[in-house]
N, C-alpha and C. Protein backbone atom coordinates (compact mmCIF):
# COMPACT_ATOMS: atom_id res chain seq x y z
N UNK A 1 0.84 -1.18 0.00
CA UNK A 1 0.00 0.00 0.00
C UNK A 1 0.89 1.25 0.00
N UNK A 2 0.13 2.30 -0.67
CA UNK A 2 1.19 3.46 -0.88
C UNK A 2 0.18 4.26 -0.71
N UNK A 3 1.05 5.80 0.33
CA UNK A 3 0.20 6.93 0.92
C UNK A 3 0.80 8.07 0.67
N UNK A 4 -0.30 9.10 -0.03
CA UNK A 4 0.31 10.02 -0.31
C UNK A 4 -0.24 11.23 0.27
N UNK A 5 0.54 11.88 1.04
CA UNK A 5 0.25 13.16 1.93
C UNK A 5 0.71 14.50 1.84
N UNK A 6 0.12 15.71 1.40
CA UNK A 6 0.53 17.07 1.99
C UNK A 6 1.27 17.27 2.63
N UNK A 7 2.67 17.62 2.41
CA UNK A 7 3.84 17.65 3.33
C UNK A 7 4.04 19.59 3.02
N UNK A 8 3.63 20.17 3.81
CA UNK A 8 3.42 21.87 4.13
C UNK A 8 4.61 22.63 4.29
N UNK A 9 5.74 23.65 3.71
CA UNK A 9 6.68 24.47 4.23
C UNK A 9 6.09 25.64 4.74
N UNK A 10 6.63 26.42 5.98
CA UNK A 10 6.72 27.12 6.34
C UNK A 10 7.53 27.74 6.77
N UNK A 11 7.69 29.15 7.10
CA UNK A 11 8.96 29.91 7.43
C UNK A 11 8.55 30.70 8.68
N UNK A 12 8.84 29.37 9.25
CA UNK A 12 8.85 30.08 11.46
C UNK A 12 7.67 30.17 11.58
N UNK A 13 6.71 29.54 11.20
CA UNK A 13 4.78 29.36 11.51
C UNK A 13 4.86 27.97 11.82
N UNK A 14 5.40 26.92 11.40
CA UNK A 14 4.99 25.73 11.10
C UNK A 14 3.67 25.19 12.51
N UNK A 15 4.43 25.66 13.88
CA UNK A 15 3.71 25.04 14.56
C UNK A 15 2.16 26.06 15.06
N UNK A 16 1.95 27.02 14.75
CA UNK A 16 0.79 27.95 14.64
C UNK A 16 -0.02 27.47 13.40
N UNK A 17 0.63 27.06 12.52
CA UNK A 17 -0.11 26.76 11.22
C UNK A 17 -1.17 25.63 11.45
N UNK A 18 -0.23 24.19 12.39
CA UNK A 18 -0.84 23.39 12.06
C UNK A 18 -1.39 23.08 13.21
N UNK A 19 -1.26 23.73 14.11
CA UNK A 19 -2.02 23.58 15.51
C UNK A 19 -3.81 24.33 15.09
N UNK A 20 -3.56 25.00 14.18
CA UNK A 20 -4.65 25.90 13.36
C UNK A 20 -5.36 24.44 12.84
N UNK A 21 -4.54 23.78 11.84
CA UNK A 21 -5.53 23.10 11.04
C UNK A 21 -5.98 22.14 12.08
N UNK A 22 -5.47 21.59 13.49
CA UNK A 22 -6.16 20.38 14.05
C UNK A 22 -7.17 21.49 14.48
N UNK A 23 -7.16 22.48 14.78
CA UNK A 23 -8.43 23.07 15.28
C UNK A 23 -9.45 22.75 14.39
N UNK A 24 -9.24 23.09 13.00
CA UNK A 24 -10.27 22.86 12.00
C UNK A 24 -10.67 21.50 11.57
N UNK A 25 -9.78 20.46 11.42
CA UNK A 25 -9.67 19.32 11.01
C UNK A 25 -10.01 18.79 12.38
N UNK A 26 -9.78 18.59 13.66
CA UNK A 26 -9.68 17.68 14.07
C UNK A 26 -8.58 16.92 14.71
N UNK A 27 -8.31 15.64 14.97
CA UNK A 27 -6.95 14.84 15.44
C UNK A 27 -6.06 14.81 15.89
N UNK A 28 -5.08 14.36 16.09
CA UNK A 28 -4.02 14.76 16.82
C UNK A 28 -2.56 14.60 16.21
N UNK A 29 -1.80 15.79 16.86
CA UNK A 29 -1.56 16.67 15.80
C UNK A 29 0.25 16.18 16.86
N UNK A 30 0.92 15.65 16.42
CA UNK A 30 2.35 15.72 17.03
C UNK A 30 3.37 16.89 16.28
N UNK A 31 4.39 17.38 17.37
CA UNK A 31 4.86 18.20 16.50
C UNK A 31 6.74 17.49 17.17
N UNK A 32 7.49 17.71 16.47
CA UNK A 32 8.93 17.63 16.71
C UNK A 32 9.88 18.82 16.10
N UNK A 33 10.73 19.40 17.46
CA UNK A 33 11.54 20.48 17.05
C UNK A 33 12.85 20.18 16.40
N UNK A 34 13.37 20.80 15.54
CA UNK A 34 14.95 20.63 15.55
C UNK A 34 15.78 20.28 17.03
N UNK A 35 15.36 20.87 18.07
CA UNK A 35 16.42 20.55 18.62
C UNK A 35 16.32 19.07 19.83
N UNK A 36 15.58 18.37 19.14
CA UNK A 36 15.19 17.35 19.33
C UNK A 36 16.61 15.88 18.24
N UNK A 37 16.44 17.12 17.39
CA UNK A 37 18.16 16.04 16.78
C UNK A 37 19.15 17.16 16.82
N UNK A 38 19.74 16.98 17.91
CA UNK A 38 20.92 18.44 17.92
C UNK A 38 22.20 17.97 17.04
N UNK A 39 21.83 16.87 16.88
CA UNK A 39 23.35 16.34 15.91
C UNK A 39 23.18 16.85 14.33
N UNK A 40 22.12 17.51 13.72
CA UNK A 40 21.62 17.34 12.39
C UNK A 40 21.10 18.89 12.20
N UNK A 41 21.08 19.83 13.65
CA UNK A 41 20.91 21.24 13.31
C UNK A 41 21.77 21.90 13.20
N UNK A 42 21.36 22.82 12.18
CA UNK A 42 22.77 23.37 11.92
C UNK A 42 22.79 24.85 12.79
N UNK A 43 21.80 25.55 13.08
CA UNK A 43 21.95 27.17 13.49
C UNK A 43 20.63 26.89 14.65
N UNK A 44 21.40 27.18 16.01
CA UNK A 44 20.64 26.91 17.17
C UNK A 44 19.55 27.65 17.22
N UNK A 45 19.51 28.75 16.24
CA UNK A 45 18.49 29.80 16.09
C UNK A 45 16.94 28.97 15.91
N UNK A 46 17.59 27.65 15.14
CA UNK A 46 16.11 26.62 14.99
C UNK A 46 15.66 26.07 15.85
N UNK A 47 16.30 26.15 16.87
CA UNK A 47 15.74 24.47 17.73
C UNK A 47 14.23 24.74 18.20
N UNK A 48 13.43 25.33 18.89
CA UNK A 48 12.45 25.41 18.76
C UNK A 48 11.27 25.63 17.54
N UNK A 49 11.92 25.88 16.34
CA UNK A 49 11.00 25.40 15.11
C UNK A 49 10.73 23.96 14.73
N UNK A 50 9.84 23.92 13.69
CA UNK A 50 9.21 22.11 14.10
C UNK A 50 10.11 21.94 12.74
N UNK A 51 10.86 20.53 13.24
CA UNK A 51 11.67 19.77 12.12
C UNK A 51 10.04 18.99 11.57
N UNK A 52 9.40 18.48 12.11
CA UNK A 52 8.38 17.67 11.15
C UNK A 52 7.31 17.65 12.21
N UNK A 53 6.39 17.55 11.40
CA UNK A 53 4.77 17.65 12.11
C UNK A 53 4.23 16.87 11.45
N UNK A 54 3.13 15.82 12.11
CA UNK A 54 1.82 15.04 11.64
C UNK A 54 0.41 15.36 12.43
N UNK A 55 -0.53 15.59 11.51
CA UNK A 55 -1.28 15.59 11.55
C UNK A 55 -2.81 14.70 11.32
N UNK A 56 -3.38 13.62 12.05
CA UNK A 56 -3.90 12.30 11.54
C UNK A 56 -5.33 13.04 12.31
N UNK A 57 -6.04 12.96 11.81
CA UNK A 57 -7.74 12.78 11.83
C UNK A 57 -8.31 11.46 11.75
N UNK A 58 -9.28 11.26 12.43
CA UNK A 58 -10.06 9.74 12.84
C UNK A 58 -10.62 9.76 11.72
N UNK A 59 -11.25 10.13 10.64
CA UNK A 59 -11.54 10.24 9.31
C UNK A 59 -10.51 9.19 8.85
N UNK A 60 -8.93 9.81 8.38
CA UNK A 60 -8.41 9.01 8.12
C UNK A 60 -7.76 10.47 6.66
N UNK A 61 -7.68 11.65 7.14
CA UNK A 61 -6.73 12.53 6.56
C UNK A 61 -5.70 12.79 7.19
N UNK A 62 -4.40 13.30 6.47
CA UNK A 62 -3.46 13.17 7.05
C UNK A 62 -2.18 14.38 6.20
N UNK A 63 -1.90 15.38 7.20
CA UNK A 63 -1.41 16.45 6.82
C UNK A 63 -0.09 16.74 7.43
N UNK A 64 1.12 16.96 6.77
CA UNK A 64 2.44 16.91 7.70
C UNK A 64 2.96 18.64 6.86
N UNK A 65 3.93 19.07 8.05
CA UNK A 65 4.49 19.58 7.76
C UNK A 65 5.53 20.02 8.34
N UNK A 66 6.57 21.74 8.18
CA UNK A 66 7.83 21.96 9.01
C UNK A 66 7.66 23.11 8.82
N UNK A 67 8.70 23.90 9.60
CA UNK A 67 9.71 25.05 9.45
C UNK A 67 10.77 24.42 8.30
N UNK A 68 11.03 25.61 7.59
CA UNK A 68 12.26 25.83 6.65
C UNK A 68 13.26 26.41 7.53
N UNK A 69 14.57 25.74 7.78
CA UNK A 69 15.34 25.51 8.46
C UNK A 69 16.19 26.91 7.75
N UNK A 70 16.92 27.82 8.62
CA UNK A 70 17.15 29.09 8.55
C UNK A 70 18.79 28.71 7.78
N UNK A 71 18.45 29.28 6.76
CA UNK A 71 20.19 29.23 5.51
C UNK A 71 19.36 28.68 4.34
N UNK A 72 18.21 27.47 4.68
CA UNK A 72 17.46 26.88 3.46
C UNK A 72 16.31 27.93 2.95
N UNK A 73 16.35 28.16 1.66
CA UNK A 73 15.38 28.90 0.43
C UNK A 73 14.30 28.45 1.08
N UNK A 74 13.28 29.32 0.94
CA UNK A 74 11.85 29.17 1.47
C UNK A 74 10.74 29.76 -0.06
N UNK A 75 10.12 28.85 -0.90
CA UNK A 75 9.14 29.04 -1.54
C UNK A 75 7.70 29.43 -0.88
N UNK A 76 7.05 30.26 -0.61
CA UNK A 76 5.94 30.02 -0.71
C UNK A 76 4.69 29.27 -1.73
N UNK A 77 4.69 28.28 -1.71
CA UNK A 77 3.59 27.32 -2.22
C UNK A 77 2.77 28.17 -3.75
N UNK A 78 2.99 27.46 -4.66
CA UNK A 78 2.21 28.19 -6.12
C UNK A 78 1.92 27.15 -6.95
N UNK A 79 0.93 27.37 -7.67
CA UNK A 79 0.31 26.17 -8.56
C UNK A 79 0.01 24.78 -7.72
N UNK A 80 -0.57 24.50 -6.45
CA UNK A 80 -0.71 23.93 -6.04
C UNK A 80 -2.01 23.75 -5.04
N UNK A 81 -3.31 22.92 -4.44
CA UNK A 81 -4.09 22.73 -3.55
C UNK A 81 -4.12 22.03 -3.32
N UNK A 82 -4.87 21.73 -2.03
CA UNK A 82 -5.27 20.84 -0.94
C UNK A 82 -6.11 20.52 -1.23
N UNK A 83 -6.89 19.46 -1.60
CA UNK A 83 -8.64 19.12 -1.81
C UNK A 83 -8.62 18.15 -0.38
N UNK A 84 -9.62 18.55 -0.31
CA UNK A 84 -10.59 18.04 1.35
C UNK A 84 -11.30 17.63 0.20
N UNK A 85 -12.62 16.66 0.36
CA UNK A 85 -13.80 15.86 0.08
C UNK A 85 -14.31 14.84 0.97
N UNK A 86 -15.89 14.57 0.96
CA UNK A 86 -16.17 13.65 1.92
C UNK A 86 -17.76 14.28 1.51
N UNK A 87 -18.44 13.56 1.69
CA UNK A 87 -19.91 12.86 1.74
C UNK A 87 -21.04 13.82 2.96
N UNK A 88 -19.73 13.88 4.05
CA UNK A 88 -20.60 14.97 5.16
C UNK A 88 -20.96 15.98 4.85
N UNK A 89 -21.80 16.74 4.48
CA UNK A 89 -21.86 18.34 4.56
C UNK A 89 -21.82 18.79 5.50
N UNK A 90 -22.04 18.78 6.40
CA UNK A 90 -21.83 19.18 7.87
C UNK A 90 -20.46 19.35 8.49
N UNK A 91 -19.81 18.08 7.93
CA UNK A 91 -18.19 18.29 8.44
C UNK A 91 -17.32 19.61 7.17
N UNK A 92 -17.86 18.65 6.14
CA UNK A 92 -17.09 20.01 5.07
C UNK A 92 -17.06 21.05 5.37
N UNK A 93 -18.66 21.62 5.55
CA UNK A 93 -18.79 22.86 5.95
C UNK A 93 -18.47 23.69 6.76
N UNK A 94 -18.01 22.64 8.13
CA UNK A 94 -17.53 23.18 8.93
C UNK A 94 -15.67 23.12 8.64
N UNK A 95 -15.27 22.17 7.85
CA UNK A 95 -14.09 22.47 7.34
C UNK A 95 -13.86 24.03 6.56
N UNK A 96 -14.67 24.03 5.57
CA UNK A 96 -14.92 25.08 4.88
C UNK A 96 -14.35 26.51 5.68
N UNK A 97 -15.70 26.72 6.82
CA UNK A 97 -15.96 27.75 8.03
C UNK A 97 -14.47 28.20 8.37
N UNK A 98 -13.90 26.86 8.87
CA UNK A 98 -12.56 26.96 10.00
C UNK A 98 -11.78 27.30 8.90
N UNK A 99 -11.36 26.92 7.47
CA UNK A 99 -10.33 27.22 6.95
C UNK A 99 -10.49 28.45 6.79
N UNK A 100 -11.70 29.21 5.96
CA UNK A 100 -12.05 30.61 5.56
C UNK A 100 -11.58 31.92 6.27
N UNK A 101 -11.77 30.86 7.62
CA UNK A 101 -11.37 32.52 8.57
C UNK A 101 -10.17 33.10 8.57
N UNK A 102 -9.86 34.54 8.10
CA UNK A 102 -8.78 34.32 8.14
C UNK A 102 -8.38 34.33 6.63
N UNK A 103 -8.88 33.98 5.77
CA UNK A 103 -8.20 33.53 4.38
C UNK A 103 -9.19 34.26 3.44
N UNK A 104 -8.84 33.86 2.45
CA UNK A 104 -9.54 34.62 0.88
C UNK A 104 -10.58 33.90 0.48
N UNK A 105 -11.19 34.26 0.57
CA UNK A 105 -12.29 32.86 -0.69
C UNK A 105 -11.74 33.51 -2.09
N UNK A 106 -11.61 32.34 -2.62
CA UNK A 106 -11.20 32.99 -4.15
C UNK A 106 -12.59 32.38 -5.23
N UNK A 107 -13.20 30.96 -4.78
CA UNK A 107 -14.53 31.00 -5.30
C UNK A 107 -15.30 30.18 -3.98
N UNK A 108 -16.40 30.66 -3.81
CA UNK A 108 -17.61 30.53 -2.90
C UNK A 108 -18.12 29.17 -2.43
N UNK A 109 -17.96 28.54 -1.58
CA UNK A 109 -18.19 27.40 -1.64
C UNK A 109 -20.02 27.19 -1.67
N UNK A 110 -20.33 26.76 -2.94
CA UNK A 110 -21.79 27.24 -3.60
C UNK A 110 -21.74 25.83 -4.08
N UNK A 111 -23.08 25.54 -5.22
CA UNK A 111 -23.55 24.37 -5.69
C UNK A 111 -23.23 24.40 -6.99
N UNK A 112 -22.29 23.76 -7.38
CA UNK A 112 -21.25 23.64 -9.12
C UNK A 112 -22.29 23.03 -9.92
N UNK A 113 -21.88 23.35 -11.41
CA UNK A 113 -23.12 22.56 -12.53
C UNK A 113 -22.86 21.04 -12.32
N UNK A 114 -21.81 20.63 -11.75
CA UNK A 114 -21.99 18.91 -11.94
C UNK A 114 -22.37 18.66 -10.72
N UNK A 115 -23.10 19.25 -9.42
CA UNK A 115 -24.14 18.94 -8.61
C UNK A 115 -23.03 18.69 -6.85
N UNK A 116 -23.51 18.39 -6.05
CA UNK A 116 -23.06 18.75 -4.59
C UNK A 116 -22.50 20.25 -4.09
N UNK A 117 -21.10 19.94 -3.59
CA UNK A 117 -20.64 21.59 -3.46
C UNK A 117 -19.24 21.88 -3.44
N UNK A 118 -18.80 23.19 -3.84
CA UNK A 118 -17.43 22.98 -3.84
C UNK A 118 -17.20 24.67 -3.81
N UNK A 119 -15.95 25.06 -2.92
CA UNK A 119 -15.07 26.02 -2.78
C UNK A 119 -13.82 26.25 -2.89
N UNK A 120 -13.25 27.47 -3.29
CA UNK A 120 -11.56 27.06 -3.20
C UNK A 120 -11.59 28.43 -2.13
N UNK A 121 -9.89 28.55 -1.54
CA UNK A 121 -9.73 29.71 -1.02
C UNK A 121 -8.41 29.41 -0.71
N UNK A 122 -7.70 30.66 -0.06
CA UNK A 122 -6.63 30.57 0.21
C UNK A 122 -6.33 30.90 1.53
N UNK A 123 -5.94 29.87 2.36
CA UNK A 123 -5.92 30.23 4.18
C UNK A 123 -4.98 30.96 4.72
N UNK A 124 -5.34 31.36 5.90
CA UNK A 124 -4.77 32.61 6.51
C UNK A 124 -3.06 32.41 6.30
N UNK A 125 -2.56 31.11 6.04
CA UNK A 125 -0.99 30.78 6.46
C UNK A 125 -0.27 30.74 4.52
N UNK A 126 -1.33 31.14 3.44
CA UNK A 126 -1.48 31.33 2.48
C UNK A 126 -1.10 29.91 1.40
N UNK A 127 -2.25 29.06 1.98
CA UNK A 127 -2.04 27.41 1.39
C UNK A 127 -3.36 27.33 1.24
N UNK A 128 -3.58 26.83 -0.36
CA UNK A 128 -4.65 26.79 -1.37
C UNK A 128 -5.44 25.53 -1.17
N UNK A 129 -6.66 26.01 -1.00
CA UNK A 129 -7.82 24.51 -0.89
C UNK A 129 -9.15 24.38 -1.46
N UNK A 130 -8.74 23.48 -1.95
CA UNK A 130 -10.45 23.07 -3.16
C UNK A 130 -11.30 22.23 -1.31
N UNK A 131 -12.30 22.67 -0.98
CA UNK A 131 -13.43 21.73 -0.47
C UNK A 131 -14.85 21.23 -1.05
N UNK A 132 -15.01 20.30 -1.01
CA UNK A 132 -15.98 19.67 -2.18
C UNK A 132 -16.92 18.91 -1.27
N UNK A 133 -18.21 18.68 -1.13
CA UNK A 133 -19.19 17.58 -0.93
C UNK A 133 -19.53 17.07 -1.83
N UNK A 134 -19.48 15.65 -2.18
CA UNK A 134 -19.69 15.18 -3.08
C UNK A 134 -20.91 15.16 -3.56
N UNK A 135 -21.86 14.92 -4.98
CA UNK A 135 -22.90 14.87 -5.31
C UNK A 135 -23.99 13.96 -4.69
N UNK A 136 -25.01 13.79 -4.68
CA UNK A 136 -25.57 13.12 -4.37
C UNK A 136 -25.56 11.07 -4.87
């Protein structure tokens, strides 16, 4: 079996970011600092930034991410989203709610011509997400 997950950069948010999304999402959310491997950091300036984060929901989504380690290039995220989907409207929506705040809607999460529902936007930590309920 092969799993493929959202692995998130950030620059000195990582652990605000994703302490954010278990608020919205749900689950539990581990975080690990650099200076948790002091043999492998390079500028002590990191050790309290998160070398890696997971994020697992009882659903069964699953979102990781870090700090960009200070000397390493930091992209902010382009041509790229997150799609959430699921059958609940109730949970979406409230996915929807929690991501929005804070962020852009760039289209409305409304009722599309091929039927259920779907939004995109861009969240407060500026990481792009399609949310969808599926059709009937």
């Amino acid at each position: 079996m092969a799993v493929l997950t959202p692995y998130l950069s950030f620059r000195d948010n990582a652990r605000e970011a994703m302490t954010f999304y278990q608020s919205v999402l749900g689950g539990k959310l581990d975080l690990v600092e650099f200076s948790s491997f002091p043999d492998i950091m390079q500028d002590p300036a990191d050790a309290n930034k998160i070398m890696h984060s997971w994020l697992a929901t009882d659903d069964g989504m699953v979102l990781a991410g870090s700090d960009t380690p200070t000397g390493m290039d930091f992209r902010p995220p382009e041509n790229i989203s997150i799609s959430v989907s699921g059958d609940d409207e109730t949970r979406m929506q409230a996915i929807w709610d929690g991501l929005s705040d804070g962020g852009t809607v760039t289209m409305p999460f409304d009722s599309p011509p091929w039927g259920g529902r779907f939004g995109m936007l861009v969240d407060r930590y500026g990481m792009s997400w399609m949310v969808t309920v599926h059709a009937a």
